[in-house]
Protein backbone atom coordinates (compact mmCIF):
# COMPACT_ATOMS: atom_id res chain seq x y z
CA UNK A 1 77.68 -2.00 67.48
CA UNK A 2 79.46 1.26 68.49
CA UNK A 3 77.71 3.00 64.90
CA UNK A 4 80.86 5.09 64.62
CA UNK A 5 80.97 3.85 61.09
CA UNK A 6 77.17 5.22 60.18
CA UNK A 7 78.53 8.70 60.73
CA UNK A 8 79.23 8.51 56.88
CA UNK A 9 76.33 6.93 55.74
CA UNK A 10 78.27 3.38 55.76
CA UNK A 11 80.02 5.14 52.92
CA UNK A 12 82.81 3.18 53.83
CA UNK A 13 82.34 0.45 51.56
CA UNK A 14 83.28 1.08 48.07
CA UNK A 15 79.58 -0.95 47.11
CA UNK A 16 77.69 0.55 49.34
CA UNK A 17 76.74 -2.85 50.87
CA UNK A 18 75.86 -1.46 54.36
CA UNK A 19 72.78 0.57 55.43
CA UNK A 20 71.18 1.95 57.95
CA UNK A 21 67.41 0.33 59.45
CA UNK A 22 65.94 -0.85 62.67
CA UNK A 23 67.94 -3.31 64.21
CA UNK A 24 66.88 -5.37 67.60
CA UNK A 25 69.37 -4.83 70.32
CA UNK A 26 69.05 -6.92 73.66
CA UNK A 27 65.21 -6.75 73.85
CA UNK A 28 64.78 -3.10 71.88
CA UNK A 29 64.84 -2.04 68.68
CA UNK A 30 66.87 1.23 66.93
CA UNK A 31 68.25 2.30 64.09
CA UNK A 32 71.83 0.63 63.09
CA UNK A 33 73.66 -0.88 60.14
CA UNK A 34 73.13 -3.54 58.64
CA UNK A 35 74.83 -5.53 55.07
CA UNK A 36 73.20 -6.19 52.34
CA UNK A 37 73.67 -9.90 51.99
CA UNK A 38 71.36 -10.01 48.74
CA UNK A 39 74.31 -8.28 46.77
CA UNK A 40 77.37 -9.85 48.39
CA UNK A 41 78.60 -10.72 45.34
CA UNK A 42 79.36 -6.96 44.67
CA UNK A 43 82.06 -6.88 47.52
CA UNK A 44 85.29 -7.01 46.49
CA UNK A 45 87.22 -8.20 49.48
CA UNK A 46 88.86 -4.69 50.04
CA UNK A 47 88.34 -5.09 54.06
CA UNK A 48 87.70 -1.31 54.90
CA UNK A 49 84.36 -2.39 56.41
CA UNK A 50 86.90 -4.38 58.87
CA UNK A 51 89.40 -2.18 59.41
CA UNK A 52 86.67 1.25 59.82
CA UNK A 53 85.59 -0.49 62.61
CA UNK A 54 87.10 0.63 65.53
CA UNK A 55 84.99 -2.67 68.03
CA UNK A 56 85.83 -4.90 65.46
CA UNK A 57 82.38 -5.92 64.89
CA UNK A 58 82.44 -6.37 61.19
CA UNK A 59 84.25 -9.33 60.43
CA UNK A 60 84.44 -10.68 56.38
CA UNK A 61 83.73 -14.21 55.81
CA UNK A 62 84.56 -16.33 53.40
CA UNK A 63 82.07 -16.18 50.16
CA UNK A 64 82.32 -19.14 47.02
CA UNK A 65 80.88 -18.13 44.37
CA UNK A 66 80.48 -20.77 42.32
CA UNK A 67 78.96 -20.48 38.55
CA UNK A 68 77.26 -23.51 37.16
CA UNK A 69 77.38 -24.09 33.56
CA UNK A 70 75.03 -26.00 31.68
């Protein structure tokens, strides 16, 4: 959790899916980024949240969306 990628705002994503709030880091707490899980069906799998991240913290995993049809 270098943060280089807050230097934009997390503007990085084309959703806006990432913001910034108090985050607990080994014991303390600070301001870092976080995803907005709640609207993860917005992402559309373009990766520049993984590749903008120079630690490779942000890894994509793999969402199903499935749509139930009564």
């Amino acid at each position: 959790m270098c943060e280089q990628c807050l230097e934009d705002n997390g503007n990085f994503c084309p959703q806006n899916l990432f913001y910034k709030e108090i985050v607990k880091k080994v014991g303390r707490e600070e301001l870092g980024i976080r995803f907005n899980f709640k609207e993860i069906a917005k992402c559309q799998g373009c990766f520049k949240c993984e590749l903008s991240c120079p630690e490779g913290a942000i890894q994509p995993i793999k969402y199903e969306f499935q749509q139930f049809i009564s």
